[in-house]
C-alpha atoms as a PDB file:
ATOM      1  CA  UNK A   1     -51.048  92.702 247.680  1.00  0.00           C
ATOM      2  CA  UNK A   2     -52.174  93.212 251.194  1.00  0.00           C
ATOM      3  CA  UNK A   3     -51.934  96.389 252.481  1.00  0.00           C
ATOM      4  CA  UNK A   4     -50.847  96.519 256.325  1.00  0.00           C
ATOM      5  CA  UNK A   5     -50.546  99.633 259.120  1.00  0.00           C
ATOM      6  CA  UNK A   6     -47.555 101.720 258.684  1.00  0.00           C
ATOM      7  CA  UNK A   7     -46.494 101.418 262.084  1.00  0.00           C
ATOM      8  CA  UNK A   8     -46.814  97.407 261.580  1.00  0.00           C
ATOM      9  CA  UNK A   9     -44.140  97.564 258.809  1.00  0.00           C
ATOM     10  CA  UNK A  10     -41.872  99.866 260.720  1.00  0.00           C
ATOM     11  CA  UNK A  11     -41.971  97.767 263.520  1.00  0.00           C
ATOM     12  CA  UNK A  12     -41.030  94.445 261.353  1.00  0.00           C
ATOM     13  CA  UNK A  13     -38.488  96.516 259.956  1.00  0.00           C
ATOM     14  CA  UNK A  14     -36.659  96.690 262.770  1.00  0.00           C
ATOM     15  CA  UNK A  15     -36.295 100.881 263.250  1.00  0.00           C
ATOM     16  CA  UNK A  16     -38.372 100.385 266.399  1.00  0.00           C
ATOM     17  CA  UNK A  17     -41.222  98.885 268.522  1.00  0.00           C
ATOM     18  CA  UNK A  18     -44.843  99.802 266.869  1.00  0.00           C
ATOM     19  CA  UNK A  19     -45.303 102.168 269.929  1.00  0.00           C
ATOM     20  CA  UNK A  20     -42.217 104.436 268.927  1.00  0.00           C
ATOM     21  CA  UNK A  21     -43.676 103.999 265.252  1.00  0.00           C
ATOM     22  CA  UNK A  22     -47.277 105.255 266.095  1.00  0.00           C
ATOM     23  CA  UNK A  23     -45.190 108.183 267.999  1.00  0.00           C
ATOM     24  CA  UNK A  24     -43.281 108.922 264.876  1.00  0.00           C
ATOM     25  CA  UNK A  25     -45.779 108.672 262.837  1.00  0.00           C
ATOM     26  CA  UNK A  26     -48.446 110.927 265.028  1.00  0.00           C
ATOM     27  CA  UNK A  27     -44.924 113.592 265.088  1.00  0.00           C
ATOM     28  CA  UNK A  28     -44.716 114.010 261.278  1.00  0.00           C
ATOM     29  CA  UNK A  29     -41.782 111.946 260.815  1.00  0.00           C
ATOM     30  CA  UNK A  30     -43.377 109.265 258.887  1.00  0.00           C
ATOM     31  CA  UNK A  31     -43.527 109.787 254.609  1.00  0.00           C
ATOM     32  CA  UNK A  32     -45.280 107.262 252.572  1.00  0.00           C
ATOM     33  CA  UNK A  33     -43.761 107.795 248.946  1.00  0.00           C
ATOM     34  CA  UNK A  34     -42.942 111.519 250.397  1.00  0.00           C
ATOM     35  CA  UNK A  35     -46.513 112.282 251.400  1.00  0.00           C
ATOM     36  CA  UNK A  36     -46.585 112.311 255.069  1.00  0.00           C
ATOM     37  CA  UNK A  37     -48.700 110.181 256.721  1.00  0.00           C
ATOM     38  CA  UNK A  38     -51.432 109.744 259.236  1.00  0.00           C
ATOM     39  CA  UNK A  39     -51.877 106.867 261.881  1.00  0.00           C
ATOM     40  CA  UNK A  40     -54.347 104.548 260.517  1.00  0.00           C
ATOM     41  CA  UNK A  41     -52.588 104.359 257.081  1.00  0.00           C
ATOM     42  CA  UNK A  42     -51.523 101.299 255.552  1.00  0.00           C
ATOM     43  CA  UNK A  43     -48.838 100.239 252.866  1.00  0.00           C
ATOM     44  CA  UNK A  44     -47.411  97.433 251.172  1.00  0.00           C
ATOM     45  CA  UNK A  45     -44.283  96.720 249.611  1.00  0.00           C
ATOM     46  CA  UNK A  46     -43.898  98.273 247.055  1.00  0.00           C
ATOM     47  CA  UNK A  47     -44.616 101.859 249.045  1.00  0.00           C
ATOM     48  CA  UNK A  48     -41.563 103.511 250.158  1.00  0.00           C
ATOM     49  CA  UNK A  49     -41.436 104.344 253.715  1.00  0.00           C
ATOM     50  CA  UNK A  50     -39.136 107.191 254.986  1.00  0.00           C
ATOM     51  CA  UNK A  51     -38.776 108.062 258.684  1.00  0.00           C
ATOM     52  CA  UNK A  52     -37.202 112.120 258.995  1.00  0.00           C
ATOM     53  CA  UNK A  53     -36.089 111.746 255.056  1.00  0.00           C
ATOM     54  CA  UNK A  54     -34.282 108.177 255.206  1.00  0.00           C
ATOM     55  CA  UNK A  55     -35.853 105.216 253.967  1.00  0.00           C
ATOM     56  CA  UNK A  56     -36.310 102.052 255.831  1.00  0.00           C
ATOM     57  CA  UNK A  57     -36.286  98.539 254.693  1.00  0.00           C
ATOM     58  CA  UNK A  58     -39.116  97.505 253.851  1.00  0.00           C
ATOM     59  CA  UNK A  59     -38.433  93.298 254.032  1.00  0.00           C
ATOM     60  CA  UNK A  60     -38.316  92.192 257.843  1.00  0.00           C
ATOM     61  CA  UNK A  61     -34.987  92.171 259.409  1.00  0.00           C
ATOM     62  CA  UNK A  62     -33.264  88.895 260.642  1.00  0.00           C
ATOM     63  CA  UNK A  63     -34.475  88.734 264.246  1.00  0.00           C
ATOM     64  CA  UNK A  64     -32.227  89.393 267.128  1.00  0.00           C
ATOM     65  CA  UNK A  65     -32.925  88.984 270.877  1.00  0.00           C
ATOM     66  CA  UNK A  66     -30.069  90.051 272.984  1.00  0.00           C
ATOM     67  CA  UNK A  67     -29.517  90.227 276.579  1.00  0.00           C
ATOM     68  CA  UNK A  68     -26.708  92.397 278.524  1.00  0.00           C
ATOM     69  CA  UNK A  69     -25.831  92.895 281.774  1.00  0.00           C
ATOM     70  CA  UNK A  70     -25.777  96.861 282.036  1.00  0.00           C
ATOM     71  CA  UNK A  71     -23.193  98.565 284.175  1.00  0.00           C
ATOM     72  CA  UNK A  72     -23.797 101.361 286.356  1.00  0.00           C
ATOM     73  CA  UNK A  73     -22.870 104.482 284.562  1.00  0.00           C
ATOM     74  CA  UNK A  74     -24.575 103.617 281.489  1.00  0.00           C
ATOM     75  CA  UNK A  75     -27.617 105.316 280.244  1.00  0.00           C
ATOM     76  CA  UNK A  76     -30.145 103.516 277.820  1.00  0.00           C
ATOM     77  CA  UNK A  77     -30.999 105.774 275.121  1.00  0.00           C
ATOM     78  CA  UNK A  78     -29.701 104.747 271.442  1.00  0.00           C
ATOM     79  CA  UNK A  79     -27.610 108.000 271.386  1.00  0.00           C
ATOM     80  CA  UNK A  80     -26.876 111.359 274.201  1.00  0.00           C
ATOM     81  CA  UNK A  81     -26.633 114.400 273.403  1.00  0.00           C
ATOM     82  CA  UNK A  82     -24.427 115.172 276.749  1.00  0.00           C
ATOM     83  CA  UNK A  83     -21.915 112.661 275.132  1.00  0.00           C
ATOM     84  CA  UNK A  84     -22.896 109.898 277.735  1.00  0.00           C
ATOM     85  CA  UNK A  85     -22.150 106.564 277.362  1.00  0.00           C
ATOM     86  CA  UNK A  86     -24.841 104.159 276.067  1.00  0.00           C
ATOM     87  CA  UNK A  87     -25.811 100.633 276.797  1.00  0.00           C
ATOM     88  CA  UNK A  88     -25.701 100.107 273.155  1.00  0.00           C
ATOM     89  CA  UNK A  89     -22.090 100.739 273.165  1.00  0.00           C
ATOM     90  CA  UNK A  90     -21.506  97.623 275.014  1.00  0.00           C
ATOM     91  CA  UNK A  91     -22.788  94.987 272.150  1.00  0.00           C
ATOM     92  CA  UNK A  92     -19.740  94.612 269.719  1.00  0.00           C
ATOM     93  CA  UNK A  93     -20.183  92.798 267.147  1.00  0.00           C
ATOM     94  CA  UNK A  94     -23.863  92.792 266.637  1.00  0.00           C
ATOM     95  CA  UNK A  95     -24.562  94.551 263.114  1.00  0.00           C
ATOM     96  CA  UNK A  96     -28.795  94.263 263.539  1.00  0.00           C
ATOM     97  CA  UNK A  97     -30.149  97.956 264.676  1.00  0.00           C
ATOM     98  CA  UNK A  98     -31.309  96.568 267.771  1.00  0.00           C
ATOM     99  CA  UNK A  99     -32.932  98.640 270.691  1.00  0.00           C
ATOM    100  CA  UNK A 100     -33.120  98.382 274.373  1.00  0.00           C
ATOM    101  CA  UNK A 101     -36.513  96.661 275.499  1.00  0.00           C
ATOM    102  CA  UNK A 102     -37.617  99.396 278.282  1.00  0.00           C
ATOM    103  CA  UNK A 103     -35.520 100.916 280.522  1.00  0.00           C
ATOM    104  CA  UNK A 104     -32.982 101.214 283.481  1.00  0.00           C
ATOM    105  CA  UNK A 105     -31.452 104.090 284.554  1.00  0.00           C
ATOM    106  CA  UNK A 106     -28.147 105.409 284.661  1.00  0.00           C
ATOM    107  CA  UNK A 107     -26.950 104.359 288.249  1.00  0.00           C
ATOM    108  CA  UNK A 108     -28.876 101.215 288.021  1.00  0.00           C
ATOM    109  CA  UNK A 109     -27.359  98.053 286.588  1.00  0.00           C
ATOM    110  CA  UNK A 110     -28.495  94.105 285.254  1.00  0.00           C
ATOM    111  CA  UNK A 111     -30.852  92.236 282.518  1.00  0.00           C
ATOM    112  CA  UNK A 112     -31.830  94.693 279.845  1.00  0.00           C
ATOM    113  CA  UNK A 113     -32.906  92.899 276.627  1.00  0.00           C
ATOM    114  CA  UNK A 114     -32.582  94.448 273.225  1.00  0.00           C
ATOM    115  CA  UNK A 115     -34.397  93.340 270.084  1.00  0.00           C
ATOM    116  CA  UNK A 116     -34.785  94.305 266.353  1.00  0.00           C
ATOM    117  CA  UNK A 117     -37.987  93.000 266.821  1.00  0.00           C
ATOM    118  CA  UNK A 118     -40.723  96.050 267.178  1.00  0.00           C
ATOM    119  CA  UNK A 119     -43.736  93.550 267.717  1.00  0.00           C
ATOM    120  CA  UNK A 120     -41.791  91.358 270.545  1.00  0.00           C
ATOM    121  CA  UNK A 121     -40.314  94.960 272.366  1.00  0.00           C
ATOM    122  CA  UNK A 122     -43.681  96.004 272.173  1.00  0.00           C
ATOM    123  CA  UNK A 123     -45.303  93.200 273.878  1.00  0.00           C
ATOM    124  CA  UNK A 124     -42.916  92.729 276.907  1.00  0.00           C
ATOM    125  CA  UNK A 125     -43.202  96.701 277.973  1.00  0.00           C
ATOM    126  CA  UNK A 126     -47.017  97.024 277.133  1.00  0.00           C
ATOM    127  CA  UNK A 127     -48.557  97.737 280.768  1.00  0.00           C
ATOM    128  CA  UNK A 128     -51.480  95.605 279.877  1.00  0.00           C
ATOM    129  CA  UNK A 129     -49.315  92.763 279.900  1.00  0.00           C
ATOM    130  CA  UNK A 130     -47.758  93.014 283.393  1.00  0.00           C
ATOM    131  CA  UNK A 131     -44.677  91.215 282.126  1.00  0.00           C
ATOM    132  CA  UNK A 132     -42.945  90.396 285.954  1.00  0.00           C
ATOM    133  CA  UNK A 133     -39.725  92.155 286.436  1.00  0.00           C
ATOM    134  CA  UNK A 134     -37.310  91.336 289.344  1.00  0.00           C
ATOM    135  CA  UNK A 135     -34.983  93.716 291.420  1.00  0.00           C
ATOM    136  CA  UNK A 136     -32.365  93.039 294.325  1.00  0.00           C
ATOM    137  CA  UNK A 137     -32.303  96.131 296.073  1.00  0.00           C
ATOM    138  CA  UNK A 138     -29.592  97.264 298.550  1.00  0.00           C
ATOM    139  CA  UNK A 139     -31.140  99.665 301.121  1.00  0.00           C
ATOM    140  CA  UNK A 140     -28.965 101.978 303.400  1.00  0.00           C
ATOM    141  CA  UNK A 141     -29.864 100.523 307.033  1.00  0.00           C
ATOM    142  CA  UNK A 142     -32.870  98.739 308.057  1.00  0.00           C
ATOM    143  CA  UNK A 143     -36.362  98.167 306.812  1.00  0.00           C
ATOM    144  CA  UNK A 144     -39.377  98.013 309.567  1.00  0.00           C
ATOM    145  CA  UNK A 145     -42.153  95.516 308.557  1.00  0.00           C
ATOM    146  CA  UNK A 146     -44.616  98.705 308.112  1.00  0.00           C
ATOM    147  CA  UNK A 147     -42.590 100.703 305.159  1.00  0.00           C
ATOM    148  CA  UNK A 148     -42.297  96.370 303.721  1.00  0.00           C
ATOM    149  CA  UNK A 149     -45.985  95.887 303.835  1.00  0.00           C
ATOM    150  CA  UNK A 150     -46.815  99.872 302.430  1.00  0.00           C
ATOM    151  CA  UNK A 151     -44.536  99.163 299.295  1.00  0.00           C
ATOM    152  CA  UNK A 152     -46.293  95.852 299.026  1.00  0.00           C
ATOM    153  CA  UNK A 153     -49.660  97.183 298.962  1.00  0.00           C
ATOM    154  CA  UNK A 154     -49.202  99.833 296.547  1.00  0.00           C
ATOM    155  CA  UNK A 155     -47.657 103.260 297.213  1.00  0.00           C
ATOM    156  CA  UNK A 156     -47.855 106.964 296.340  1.00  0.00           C
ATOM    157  CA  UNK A 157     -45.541 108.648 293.687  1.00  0.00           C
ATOM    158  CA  UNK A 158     -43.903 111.556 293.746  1.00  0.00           C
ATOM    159  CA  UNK A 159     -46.283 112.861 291.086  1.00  0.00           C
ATOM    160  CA  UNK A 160     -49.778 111.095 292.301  1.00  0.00           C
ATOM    161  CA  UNK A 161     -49.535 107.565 290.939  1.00  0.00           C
ATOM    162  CA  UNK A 162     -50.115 104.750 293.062  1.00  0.00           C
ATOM    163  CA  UNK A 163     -48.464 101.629 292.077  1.00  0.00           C
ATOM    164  CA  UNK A 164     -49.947  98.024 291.733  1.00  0.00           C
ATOM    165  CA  UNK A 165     -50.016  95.972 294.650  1.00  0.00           C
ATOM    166  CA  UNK A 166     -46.227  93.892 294.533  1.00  0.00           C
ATOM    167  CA  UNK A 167     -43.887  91.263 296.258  1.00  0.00           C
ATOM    168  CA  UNK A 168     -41.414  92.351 298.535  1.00  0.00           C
ATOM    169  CA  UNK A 169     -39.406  90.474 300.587  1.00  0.00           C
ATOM    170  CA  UNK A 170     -36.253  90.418 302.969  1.00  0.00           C
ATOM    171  CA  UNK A 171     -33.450  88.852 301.467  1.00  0.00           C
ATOM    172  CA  UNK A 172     -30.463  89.588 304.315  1.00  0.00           C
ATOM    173  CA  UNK A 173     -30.261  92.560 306.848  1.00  0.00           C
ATOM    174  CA  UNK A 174     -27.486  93.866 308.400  1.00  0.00           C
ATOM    175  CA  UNK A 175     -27.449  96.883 310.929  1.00  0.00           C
ATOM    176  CA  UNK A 176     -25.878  98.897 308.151  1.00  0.00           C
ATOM    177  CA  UNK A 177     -28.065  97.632 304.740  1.00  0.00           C
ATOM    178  CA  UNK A 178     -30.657  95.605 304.177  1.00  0.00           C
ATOM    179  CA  UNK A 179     -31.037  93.433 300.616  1.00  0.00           C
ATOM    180  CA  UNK A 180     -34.550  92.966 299.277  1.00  0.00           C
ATOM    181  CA  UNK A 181     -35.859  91.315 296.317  1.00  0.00           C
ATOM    182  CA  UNK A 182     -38.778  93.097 294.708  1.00  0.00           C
ATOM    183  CA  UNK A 183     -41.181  91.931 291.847  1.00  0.00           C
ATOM    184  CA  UNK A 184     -43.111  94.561 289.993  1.00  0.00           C
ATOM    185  CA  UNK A 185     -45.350  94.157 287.092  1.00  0.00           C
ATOM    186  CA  UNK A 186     -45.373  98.114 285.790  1.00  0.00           C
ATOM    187  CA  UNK A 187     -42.675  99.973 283.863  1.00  0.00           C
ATOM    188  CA  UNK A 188     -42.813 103.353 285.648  1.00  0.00           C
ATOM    189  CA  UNK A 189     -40.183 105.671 284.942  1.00  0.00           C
ATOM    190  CA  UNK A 190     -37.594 104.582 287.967  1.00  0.00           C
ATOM    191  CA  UNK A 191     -40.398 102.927 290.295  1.00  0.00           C
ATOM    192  CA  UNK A 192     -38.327 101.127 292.340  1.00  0.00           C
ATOM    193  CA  UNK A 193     -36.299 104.195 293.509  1.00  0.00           C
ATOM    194  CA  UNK A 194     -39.354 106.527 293.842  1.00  0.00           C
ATOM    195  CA  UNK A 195     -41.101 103.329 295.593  1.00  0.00           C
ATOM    196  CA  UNK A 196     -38.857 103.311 298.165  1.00  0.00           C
ATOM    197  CA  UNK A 197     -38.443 107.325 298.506  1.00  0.00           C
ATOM    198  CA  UNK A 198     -42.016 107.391 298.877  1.00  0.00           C
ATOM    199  CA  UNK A 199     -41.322 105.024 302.203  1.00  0.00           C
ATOM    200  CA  UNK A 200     -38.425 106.527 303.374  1.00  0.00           C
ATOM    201  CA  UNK A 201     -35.630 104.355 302.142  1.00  0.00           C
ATOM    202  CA  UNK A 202     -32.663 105.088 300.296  1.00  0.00           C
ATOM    203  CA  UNK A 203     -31.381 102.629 297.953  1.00  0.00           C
ATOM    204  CA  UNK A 204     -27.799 101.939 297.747  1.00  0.00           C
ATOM    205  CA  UNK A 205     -27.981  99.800 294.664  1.00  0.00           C
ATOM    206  CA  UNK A 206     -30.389  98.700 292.549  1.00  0.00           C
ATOM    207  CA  UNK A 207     -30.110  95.607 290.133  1.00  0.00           C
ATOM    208  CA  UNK A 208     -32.397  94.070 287.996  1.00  0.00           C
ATOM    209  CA  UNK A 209     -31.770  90.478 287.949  1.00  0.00           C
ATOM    210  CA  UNK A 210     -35.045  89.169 285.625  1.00  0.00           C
ATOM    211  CA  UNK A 211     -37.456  89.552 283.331  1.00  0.00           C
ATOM    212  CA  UNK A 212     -40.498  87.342 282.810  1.00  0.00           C
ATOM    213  CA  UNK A 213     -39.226  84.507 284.531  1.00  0.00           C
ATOM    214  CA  UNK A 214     -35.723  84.844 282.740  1.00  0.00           C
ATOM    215  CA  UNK A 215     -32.575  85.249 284.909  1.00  0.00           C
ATOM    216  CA  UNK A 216     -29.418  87.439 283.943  1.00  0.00           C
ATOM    217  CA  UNK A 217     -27.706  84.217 285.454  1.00  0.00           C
ATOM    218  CA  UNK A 218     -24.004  84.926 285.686  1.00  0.00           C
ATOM    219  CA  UNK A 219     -23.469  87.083 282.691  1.00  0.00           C
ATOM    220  CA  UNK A 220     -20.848  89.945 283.883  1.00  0.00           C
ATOM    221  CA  UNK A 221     -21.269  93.384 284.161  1.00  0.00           C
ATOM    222  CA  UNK A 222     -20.767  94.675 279.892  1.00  0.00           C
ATOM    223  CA  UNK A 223     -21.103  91.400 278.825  1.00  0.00           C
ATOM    224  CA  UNK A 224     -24.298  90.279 276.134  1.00  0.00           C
ATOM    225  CA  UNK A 225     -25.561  87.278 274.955  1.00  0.00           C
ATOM    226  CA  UNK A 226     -28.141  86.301 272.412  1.00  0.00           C
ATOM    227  CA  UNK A 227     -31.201  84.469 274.526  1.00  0.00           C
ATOM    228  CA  UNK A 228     -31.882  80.618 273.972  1.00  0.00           C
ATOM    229  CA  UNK A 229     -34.890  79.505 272.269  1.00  0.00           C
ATOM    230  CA  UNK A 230     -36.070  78.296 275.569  1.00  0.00           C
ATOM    231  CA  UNK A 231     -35.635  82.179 277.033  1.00  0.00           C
ATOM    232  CA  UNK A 232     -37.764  83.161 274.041  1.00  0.00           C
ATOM    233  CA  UNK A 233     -40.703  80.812 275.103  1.00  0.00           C
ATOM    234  CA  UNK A 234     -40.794  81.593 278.249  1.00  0.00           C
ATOM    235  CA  UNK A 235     -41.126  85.392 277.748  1.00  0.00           C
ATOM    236  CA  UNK A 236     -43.806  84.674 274.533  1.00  0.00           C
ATOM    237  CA  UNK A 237     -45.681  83.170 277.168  1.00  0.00           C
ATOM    238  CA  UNK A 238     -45.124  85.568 279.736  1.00  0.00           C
ATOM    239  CA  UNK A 239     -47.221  87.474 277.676  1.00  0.00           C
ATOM    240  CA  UNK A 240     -50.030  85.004 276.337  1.00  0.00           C
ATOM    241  CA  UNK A 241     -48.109  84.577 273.112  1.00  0.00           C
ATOM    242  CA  UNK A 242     -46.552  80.533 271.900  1.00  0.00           C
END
C-alpha cells in the first residue's frame, strides 16, 4: 500500500486545507500511531492519525462545496473565544465539518465558500494562483481620479507591502458616497480596507460579491447554498485545474 504525506491525508479527510495541516503538523499537533510526526512523513491507511489526541478519519469525506452570503457582524473563524458569532453558525443542516475558504472580516459581508475539501480550499487561497476576487465598495464621499489610479497601480500597506497592480473602477458617485467595484487577485489580511486607508478613503461598506468568476447572485444575507457543478468548473479552472 502506497504511502502518501500526512498533510495529504488530513487534507482528504476533511479536518482542513493541507496548509493548516503542514501548520499542525510543523506545531506538534500531528501523532502518527502516537509518535508525533514531522513534515515530510507519509502514511497509509492503516496508520492512525491523531490531531491534539483525537483521531481523524482516515477514508475521504463526501465532498461538500458550499457558498453563503455572510452578514455583517459575523466573524469567520470555526469557533471565538470572545463568544462571537461565527459564519459557520449560519449553515443548518449541513453535517460535513466544512471550513470557510479564506476570509472576510467581521464588518464585511457576501460570497464566502466553505469546503470539506482541504486540496480544493487550498488551491483557491494559494497566492500563486491569483484566484480573482470581486468587491463593491461603498466609500464615504468622493473619489478623485489620482487616489483611483494609485490603488490601481499597486499601493503601500500599513506594514510595508505593496499590493499587485488591480482593477478599479467607478460604479455610481454621489456627493455623499461613491460605489466602486474592485478586483484583486491577493488574499491580504483586510486589503481592501487598508487599500483604501492607504489612499485616504474610508469605506462605508464593503461586500464581496465573487470569486473566480462565480457570483453570490441573489442569495440573501445568512442564506447558503451548495455550488452547481458548473460553479465547480469554473473555479477548477480558475486555477489551471479540469
Amino acid at each position: 500500500m502506497e504511502k502518501v504525506r500526512i498533510q495529504k491525508i488530513i487534507a482528504e479527510s476533511g479536518y482542513c486545507s493541507r496548509r493548516k495541516a503542514e501548520e499542525l503538523i510543523a506545531g506538534g499537533a500531528v501523532t502518527v500511531n502516537g509518535r508525533p510526526c514531522t513534515l515530510g512523513d507519509k502514511a497509509d491507511q492503516r496508520d492512525v492519525i491523531a490531531i491534539n489526541g483525537k483521531a481523524i478519519g482516515a477514508v475521504p469525506a463526501e465532498k461538500r462545496y458550499i457558498m453563503l452570503n455572510k452578514p455583517r457582524g459575523y466573524i469567520t473563524t470555526m469557533s471565538d473565544e470572545q463568544g462571537r458569532r461565527t459564519a459557520v453558525e449560519l449553515l443548518e443542516g449541513v453535517t460535513e465539518r466544512v471550513v470557510p475558504v479564506g476570509r472576510l472580516d467581521r464588518n464585511s459581508e457576501g460570497l464566502l465558500l466553505f469546503t470539506n475539501d482541504g486540496e480544493f480550499a487550498n488551491e483557491i487561497t494559494h497566492p500563486s494562483r491569483h484566484v480573482s476576487k470581486t468587491y463593491r465598495v461603498t466609500i464615504d464621499g468622493r473619489v478623485n481620479e489620482d487616489q483611483l489610479l494609485r490603488m490601481s497601480a499597486g499601493v503601500e500597506l500599513d506594514d510595508g507591502t505593496k499590493t499587485l497592480p488591480c482593477s478599479v473602477d467607478v460604479l455610481t458617485e454621489q456627493p455623499d458616497r461613491t460605489v466602486l467595484r474592485i478586483v484583486i487577485k491577493q488574499g491580504l489580511n483586510r486589503q481592501i480596507r487598508r487599500m483604501c486607508t492607504a489612499v485616504g478613503l474610508n469605506v462605508g461598506r464593503l461586500r464581496r460579491v465573487a470569486i473566480g468568476g462565480v457570483k453570490l447572485g441573489m442569495l440573501k444575507p445568512g442564506e447558503w447554498r451548495d455550488l452547481t457543478k458548473d460553479e465547480l468548473r469554473i473555479l477548477r479552472a480558475a486555477v489551471g485545474k479540469r
